[in-house]
Protein backbone atom coordinates (compact mmCIF):
# COMPACT_ATOMS: atom_id res chain seq x y z
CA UNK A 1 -8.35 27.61 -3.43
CA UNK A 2 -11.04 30.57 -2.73
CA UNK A 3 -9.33 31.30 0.72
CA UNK A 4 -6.01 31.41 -0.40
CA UNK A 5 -6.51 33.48 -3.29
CA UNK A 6 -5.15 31.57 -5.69
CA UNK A 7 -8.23 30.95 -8.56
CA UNK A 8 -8.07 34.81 -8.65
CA UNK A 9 -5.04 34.69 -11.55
CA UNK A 10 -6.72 32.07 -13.19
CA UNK A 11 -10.28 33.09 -13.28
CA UNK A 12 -9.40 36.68 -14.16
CA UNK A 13 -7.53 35.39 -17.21
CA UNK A 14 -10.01 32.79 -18.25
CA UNK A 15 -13.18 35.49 -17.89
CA UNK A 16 -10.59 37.75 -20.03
CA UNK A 17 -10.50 35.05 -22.61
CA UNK A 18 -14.13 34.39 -22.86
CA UNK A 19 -14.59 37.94 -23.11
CA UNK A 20 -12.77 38.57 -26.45
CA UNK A 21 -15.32 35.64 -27.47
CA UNK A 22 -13.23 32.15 -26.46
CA UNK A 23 -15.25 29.16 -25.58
CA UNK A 24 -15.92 29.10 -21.94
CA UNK A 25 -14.43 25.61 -21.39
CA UNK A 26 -11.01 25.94 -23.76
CA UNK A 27 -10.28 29.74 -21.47
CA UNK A 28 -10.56 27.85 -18.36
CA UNK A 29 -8.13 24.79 -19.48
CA UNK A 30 -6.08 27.31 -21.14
CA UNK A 31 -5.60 29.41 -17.52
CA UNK A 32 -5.54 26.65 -15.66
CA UNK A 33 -2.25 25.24 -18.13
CA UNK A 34 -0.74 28.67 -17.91
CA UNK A 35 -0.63 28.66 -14.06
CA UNK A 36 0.75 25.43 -13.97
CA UNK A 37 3.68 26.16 -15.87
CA UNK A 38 4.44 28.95 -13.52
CA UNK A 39 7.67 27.39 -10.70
CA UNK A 40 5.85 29.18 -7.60
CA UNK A 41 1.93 28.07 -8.64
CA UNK A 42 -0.51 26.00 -6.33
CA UNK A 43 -1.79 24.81 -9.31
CA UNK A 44 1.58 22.96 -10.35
CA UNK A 45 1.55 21.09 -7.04
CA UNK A 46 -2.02 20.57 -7.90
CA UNK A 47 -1.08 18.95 -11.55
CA UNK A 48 2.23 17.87 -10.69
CA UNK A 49 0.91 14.21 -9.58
CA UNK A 50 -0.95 13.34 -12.28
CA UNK A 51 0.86 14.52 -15.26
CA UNK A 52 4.07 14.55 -14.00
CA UNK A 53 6.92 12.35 -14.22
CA UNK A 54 6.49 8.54 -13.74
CA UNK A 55 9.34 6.29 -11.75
CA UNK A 56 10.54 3.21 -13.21
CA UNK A 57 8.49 0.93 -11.04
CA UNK A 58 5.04 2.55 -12.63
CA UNK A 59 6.38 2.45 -16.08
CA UNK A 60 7.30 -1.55 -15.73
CA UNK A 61 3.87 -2.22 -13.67
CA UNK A 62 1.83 -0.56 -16.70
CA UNK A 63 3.94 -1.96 -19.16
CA UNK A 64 3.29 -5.62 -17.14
CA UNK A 65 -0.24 -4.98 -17.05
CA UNK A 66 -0.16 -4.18 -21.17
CA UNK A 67 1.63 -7.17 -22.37
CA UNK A 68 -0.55 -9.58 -19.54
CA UNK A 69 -3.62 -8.27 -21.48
CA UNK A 70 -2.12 -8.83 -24.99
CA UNK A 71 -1.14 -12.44 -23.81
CA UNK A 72 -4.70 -13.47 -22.75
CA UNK A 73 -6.13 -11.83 -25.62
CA UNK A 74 -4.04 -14.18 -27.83
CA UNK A 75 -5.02 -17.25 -25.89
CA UNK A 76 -8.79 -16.11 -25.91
CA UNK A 77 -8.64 -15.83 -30.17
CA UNK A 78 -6.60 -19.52 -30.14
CA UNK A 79 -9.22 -21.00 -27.74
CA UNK A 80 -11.90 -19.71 -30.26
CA UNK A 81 -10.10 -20.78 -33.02
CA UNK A 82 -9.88 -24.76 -31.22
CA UNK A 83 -13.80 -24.76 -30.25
CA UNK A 84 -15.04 -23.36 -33.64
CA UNK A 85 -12.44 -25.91 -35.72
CA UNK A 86 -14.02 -28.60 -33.74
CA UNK A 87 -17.41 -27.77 -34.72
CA UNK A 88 -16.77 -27.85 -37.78
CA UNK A 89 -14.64 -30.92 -38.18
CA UNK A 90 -16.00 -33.91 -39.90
CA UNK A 91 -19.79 -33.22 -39.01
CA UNK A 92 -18.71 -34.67 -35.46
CA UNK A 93 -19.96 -32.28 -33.75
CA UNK A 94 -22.68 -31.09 -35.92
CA UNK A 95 -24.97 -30.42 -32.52
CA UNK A 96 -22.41 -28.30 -30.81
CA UNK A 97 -23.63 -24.43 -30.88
CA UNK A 98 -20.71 -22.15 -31.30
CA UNK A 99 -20.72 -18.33 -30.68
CA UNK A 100 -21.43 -17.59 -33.84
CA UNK A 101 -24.27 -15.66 -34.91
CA UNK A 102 -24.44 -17.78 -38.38
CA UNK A 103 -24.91 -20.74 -36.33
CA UNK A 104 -27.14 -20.02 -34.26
CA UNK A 105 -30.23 -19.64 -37.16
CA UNK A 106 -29.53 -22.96 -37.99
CA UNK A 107 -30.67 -24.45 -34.28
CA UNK A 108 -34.35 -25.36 -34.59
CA UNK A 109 -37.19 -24.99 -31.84
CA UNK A 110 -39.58 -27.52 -31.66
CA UNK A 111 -42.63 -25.97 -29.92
CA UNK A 112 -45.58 -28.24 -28.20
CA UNK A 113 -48.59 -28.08 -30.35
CA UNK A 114 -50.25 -25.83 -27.67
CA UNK A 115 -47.43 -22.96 -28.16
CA UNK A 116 -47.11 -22.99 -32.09
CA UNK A 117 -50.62 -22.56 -32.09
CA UNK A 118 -50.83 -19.46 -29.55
CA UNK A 119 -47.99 -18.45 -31.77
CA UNK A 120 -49.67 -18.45 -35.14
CA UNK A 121 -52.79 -16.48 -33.44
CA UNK A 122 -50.47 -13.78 -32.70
């Protein structure tokens, strides 16, 4: 970009910017925007790629991905659901530690005589 001279129109207008007293960062995204939206810039070719136009294929793949990831979500919260009604049903499973933080101050630790007494010391 130095060699070819083509930071020079967007530099110059981005110092110009934080001259008159514009953050530093919002002058430079500001110039760099304006020479993209020029036909002949090297920064368009630069931009082009990743904020241009997508083709049908990338739509559908992202759009694939998207719904795959709300699917497994919605088995994830119905597995869940399963595993914590069963823990709950009928006493049954009254042993069975679920995932829940509720449960899990209900699980007592018996300690050997030797621990719960270097415990109490402490």
């Amino acid at each position: 970009m130095v060699s070819v001279d083509a930071h020079k129109p967007v530099i110059d207008a981005a110092y110009q910017q934080v001259v008159e007293g514009e953050d530093p960062e919002t002058a430079l995204v500001d110039a760099i925007k304006s020479a993209a939206a020029q036909q002949d810039s090297v920064w368009r070719r630069l931009l082009e790629p990743v904020v241009g136009v997508r083709t049908q294929d990338q739509y559908l793949a992202q759009l694939r991905c998207t719904l795959d990831a709300r699917r497994q979500t919605v088995d994830w919260r119905k597995r869940a659901k399963f595993w914590k009604g069963a823990a709950k049903e009928e006493g049954r499973h009254g042993d069975t530690v679920t995932p829940s933080v509720s449960a899990l101050s209900d699980v007592a630790v018996v300690l050997p005589q030797d621990r719960q007494e270097k415990v109490q010391d402490m």
